[in-house]
C-alpha atoms as a PDB file:
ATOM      1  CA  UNK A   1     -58.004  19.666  77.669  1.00  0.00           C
ATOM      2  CA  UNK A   2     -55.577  18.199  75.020  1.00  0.00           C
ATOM      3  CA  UNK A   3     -53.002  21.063  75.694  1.00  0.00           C
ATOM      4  CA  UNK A   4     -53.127  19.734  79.221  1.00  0.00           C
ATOM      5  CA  UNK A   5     -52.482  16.068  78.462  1.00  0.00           C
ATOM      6  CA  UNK A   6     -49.875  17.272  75.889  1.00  0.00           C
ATOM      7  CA  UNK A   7     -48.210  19.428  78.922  1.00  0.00           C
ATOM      8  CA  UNK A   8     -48.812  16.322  81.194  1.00  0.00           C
ATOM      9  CA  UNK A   9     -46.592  14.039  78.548  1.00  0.00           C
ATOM     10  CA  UNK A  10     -44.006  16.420  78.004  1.00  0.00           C
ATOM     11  CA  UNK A  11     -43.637  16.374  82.153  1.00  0.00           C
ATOM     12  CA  UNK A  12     -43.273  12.676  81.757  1.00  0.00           C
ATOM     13  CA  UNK A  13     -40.601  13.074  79.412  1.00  0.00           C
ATOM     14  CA  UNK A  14     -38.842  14.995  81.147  1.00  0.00           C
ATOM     15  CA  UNK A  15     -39.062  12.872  84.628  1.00  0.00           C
ATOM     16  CA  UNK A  16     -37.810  10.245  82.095  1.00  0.00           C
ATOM     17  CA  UNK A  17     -35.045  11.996  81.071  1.00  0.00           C
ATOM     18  CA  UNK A  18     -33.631  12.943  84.387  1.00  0.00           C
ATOM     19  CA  UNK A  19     -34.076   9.114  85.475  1.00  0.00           C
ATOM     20  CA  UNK A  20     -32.134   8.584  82.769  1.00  0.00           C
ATOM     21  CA  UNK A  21     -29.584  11.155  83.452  1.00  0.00           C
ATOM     22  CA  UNK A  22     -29.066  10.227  86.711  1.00  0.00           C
ATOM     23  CA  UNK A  23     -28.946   6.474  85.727  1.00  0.00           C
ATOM     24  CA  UNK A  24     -26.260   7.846  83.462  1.00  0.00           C
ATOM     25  CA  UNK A  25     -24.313   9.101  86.027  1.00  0.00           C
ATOM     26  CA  UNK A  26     -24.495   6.343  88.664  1.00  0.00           C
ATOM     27  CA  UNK A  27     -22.431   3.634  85.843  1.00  0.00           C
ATOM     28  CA  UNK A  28     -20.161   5.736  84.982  1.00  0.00           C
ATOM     29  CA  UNK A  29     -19.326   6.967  88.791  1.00  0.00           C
ATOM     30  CA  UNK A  30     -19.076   3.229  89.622  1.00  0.00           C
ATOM     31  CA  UNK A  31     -16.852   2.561  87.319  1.00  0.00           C
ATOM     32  CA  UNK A  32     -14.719   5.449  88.044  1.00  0.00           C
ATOM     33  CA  UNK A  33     -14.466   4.162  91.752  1.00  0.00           C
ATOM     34  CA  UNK A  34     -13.321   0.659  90.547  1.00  0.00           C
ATOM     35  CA  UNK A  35     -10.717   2.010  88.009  1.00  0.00           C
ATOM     36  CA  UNK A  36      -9.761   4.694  89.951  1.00  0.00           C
ATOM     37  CA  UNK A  37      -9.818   2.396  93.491  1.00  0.00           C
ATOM     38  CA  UNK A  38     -12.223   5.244  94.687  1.00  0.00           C
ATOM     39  CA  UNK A  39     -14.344   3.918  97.800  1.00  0.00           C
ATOM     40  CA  UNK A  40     -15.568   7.096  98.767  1.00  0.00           C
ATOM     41  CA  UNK A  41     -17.431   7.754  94.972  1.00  0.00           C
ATOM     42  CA  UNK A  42     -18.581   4.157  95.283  1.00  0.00           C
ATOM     43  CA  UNK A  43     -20.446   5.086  98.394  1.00  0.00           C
ATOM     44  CA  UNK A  44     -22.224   7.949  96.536  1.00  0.00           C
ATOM     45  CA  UNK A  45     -23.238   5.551  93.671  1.00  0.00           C
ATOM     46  CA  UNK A  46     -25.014   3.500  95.889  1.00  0.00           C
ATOM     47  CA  UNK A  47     -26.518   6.546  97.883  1.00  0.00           C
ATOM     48  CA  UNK A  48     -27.710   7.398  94.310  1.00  0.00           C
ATOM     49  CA  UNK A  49     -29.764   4.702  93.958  1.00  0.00           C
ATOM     50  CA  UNK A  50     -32.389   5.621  96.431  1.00  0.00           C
ATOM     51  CA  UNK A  51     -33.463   8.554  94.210  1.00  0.00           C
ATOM     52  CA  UNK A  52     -33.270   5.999  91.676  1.00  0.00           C
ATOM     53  CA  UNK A  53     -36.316   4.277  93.197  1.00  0.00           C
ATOM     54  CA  UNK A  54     -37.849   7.011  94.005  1.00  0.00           C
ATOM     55  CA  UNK A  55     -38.275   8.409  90.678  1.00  0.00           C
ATOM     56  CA  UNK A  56     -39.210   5.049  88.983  1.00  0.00           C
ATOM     57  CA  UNK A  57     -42.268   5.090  91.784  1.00  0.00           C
ATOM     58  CA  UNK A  58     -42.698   8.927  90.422  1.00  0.00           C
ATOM     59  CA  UNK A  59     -42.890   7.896  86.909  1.00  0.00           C
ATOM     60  CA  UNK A  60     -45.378   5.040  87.569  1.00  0.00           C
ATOM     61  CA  UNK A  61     -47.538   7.086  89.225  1.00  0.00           C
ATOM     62  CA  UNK A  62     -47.571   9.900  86.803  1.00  0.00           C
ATOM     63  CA  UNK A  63     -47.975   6.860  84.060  1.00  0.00           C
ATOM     64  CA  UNK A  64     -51.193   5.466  86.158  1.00  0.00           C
ATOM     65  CA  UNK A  65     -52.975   9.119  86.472  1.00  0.00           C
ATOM     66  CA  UNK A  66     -52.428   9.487  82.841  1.00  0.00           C
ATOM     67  CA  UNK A  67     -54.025   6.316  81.412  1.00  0.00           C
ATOM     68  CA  UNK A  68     -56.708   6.679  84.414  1.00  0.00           C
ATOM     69  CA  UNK A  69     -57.493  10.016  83.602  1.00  0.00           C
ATOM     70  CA  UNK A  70     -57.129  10.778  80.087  1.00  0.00           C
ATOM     71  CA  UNK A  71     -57.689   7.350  78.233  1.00  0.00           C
ATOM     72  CA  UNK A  72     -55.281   7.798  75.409  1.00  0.00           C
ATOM     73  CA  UNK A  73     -55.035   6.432  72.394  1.00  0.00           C
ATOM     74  CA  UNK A  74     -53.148   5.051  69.351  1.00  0.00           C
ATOM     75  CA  UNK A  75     -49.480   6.766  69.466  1.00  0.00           C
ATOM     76  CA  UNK A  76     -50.209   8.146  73.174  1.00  0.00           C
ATOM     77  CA  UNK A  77     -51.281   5.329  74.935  1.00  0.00           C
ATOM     78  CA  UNK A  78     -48.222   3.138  73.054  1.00  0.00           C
ATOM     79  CA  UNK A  79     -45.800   7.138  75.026  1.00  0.00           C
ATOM     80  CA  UNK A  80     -47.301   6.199  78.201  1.00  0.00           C
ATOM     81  CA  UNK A  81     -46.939   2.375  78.621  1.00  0.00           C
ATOM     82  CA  UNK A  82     -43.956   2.455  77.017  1.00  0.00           C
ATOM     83  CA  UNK A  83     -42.703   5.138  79.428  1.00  0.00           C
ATOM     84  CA  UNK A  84     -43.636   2.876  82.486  1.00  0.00           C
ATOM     85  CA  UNK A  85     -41.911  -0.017  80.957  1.00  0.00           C
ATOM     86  CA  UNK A  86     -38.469   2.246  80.773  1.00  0.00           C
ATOM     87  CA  UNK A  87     -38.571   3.087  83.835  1.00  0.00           C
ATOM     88  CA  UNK A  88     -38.695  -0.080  84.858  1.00  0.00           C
ATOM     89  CA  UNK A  89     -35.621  -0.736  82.901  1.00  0.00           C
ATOM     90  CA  UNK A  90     -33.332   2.180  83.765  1.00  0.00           C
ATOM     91  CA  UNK A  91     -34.918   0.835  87.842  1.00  0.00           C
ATOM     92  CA  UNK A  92     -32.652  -2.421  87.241  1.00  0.00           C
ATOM     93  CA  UNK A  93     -29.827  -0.005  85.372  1.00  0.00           C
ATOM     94  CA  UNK A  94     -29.307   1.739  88.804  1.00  0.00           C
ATOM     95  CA  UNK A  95     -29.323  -1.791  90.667  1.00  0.00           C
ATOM     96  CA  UNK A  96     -26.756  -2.827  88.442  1.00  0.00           C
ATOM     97  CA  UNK A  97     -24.704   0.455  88.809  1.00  0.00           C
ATOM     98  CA  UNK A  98     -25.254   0.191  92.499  1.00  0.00           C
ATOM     99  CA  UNK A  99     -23.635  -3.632  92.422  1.00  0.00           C
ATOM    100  CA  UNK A 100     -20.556  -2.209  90.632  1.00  0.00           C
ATOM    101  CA  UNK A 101     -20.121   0.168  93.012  1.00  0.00           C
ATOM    102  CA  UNK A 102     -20.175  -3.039  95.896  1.00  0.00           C
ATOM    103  CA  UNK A 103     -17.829  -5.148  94.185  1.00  0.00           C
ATOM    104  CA  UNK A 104     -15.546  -1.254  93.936  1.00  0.00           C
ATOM    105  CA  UNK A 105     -15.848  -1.423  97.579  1.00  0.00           C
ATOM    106  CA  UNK A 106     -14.210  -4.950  97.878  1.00  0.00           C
ATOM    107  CA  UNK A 107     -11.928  -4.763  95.140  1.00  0.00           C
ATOM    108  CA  UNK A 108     -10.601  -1.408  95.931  1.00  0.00           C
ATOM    109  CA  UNK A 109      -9.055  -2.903  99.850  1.00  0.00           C
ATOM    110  CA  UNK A 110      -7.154  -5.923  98.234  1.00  0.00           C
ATOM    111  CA  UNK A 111      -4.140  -5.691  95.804  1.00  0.00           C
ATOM    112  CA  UNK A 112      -5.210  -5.115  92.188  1.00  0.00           C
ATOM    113  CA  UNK A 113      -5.449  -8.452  90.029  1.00  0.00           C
ATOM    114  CA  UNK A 114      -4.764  -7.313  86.578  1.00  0.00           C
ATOM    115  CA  UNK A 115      -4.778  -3.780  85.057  1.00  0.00           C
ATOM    116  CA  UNK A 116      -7.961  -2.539  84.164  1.00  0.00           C
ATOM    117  CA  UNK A 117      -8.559  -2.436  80.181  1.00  0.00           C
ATOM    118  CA  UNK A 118     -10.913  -5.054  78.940  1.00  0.00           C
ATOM    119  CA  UNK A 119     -13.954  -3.819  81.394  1.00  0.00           C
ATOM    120  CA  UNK A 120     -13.417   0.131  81.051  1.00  0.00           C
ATOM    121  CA  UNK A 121     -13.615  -0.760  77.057  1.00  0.00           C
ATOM    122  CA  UNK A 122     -17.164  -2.803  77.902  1.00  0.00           C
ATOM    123  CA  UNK A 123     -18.333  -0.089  79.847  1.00  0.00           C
ATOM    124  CA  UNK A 124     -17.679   2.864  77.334  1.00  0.00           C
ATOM    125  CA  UNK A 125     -19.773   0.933  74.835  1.00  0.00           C
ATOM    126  CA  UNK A 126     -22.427   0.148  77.762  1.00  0.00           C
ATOM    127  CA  UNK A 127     -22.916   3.351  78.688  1.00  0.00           C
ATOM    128  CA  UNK A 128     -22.972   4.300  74.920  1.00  0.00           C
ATOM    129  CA  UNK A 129     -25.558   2.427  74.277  1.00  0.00           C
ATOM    130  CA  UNK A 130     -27.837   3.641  77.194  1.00  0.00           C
ATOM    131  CA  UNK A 131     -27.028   7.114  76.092  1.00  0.00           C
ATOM    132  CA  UNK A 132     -28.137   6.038  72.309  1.00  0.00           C
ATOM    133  CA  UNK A 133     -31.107   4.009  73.924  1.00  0.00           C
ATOM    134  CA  UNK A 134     -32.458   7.391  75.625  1.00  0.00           C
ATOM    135  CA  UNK A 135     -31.445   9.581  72.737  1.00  0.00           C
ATOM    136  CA  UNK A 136     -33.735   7.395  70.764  1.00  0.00           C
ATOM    137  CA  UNK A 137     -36.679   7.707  72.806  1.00  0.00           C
ATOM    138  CA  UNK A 138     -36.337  11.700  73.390  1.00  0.00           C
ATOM    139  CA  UNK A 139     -35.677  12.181  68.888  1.00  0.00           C
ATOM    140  CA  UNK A 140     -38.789   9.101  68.433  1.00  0.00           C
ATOM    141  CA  UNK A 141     -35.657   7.723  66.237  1.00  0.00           C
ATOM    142  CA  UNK A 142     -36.251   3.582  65.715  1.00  0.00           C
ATOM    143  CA  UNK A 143     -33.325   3.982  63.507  1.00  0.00           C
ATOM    144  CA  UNK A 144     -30.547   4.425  66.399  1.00  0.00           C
ATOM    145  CA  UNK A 145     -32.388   2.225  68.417  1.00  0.00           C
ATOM    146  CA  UNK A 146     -32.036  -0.545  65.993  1.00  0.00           C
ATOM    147  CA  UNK A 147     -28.627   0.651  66.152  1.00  0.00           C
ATOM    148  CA  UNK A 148     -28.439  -0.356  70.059  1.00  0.00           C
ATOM    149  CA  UNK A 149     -30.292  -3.532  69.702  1.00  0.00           C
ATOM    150  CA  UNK A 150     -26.995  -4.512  67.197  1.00  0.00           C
ATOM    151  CA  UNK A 151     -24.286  -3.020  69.232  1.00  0.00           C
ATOM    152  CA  UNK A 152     -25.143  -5.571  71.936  1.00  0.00           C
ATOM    153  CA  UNK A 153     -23.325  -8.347  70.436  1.00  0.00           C
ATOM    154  CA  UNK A 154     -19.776  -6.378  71.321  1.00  0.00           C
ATOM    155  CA  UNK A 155     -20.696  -6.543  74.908  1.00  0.00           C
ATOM    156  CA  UNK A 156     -21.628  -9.717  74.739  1.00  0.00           C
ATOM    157  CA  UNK A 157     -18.240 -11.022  72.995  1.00  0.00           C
ATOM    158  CA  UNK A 158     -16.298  -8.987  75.235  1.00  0.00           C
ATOM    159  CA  UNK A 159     -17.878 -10.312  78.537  1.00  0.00           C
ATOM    160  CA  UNK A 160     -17.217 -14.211  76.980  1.00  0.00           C
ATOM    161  CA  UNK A 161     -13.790 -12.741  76.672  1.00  0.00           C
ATOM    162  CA  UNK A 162     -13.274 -11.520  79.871  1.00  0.00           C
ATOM    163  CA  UNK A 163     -14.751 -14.447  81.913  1.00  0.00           C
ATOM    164  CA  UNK A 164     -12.283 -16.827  80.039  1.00  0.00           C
ATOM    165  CA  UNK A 165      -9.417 -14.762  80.913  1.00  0.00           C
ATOM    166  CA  UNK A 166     -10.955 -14.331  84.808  1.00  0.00           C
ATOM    167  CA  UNK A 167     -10.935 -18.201  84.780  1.00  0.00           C
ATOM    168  CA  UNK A 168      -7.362 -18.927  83.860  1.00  0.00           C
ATOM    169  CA  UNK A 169      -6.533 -16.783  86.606  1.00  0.00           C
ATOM    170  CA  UNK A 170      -8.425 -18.883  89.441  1.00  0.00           C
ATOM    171  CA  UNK A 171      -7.409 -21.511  87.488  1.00  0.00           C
ATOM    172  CA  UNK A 172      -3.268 -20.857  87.504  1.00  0.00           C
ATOM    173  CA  UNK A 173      -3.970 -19.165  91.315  1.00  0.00           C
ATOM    174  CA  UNK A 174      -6.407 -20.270  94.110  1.00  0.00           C
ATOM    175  CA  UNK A 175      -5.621 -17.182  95.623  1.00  0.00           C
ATOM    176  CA  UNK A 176      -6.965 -15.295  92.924  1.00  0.00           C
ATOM    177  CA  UNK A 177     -10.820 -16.668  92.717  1.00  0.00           C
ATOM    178  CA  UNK A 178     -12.255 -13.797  95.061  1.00  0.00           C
ATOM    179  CA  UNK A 179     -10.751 -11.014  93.016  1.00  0.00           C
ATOM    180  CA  UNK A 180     -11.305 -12.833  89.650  1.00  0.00           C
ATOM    181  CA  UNK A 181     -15.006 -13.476  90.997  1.00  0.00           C
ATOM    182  CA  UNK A 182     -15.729  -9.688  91.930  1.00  0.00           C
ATOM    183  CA  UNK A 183     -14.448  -8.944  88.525  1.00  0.00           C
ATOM    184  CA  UNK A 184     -16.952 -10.937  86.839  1.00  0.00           C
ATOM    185  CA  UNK A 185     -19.683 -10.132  88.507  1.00  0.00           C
ATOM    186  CA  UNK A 186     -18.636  -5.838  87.382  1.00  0.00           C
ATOM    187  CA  UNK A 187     -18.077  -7.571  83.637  1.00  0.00           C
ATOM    188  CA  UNK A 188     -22.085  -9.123  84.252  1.00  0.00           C
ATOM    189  CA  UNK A 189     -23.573  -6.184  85.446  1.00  0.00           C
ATOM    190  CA  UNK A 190     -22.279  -4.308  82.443  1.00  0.00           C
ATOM    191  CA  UNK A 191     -23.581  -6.855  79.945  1.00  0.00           C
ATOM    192  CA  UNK A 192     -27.252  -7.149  81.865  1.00  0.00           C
ATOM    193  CA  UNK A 193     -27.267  -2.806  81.894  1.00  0.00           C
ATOM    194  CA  UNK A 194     -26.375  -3.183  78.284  1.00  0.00           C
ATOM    195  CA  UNK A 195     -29.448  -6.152  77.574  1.00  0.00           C
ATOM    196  CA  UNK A 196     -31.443  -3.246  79.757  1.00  0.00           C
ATOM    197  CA  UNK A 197     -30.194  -0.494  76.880  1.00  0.00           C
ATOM    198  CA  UNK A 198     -31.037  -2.851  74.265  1.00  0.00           C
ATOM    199  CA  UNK A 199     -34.893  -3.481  75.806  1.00  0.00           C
ATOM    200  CA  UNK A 200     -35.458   0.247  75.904  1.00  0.00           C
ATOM    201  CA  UNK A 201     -34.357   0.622  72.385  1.00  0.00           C
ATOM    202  CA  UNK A 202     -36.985  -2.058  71.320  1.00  0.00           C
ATOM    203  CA  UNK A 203     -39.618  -0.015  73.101  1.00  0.00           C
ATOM    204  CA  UNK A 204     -38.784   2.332  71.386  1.00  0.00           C
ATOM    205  CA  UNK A 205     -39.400   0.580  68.007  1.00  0.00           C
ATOM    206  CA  UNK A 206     -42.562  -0.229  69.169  1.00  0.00           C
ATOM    207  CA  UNK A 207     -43.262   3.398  70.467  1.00  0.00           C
ATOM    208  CA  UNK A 208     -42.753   4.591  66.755  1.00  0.00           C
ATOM    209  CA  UNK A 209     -43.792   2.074  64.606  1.00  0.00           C
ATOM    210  CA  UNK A 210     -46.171   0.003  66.343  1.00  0.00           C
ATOM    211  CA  UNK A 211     -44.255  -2.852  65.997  1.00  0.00           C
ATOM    212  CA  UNK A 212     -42.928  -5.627  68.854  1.00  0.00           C
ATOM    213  CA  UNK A 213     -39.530  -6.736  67.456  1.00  0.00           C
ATOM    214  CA  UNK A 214     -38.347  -8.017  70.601  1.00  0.00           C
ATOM    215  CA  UNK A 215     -37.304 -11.681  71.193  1.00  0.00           C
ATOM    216  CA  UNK A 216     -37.291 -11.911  66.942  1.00  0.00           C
ATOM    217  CA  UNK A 217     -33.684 -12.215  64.648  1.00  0.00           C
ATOM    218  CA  UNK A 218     -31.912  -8.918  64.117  1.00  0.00           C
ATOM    219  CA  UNK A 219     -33.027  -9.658  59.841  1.00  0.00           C
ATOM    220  CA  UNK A 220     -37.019 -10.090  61.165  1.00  0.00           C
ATOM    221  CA  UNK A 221     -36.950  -6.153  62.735  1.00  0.00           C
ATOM    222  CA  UNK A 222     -35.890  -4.408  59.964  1.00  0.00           C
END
């Protein structure tokens, strides 16, 4: 019976993992269709997203037989509820990702505003992150998922950045408020995929340790 539930969790893991993957794939695709003015790769990004959904509803499911089933305990009841919760997370990753991949769609027919360098940087440490944030949760490390839960402040900063720059442009140039207002809304989605990254990496936390650190002072989860 246990090697069973054991086999069942590792399957979860794995489902996980390829959510992840594929969540993985779908921000960096989007922002390869804005930078590189790629409609056709946005329109696969939000294709994409429908297997998105579909294996969140997997992964719930698989969560709900296990707890149903097999009444775990301790450190495998914390696995399973905390897998449902990431799910849930990397869900509203590929939302995001899919959003990028709209505002792609409308940026990439009108002429470009300003070259693209402040939100490519954002989204190298974004997707960082999320890769750290799963990395975490596959090596049970609460030590690079503190890590994440830090690193969000540089997306934040940059975001503040890049919406003050975005505003002196509508503000110099009426014409420019559609394009400058697309372009915040990509710079947004990054920082809310990046608050998703730093969520996972505090379930993680409590996945190893036991311990809720979220919504407490970066000093008060160490």
């Amino acid at each position: 019976m246990q090697r069973h539930f054991d086999q069942d969790l590792a399957h979860l893991k794995r489902q996980l993992l390829r959510m992840g993957g594929l969540v993985e794939s779908q921000i960096q695709q989007a922002l390869t269709a804005l930078v590189d003015r790629n409609s056709d790769l946005a329109l696969t990004v939000i294709q994409q997203d429908h297997d998105v959904n579909a294996l969140d509803v997997k992964i719930d499911n698989l969560c709900i037989q296990l707890l149903a089933l097999q009444q775990p305990t301790a450190r495998d009841l914390r696995f399973i509820t905390t897998a449902m919760k990431i799910s849930s997370e990397l869900e509203r990753m590929g939302d995001l990702a899919d959003n990028i991949a709209r505002r792609a769609l409308e940026l990439n027919v009108e002429p470009q505003l300003k070259p693209y360098i402040d939100i490519p940087r954002m989204a190298n440490w974004t997707m960082r992150m999320v890769k750290e944030c799963l990395d975490a949760f596959v090596n049970s490390d609460p030590v690079l998922a503190r890590k994440v839960c830090m690193d969000d402040d540089f997306v934040d900063d940059v975001n503040e950045q890049l919406f003050r720059e975005l505003l002196s442009f509508m503000l110099e140039n009426t014409q420019t408020i559609t394009r400058a207002l697309r372009l915040t809304f990509v710079a947004k989605s990054l920082e809310r995929i990046a608050d998703h990254a730093t969520n996972i990496a505090e379930l993680v936390v409590y996945m190893v340790e036991g311990k809720n650190i979220r919504h407490t002072l970066p000093s008060a989860s160490v």
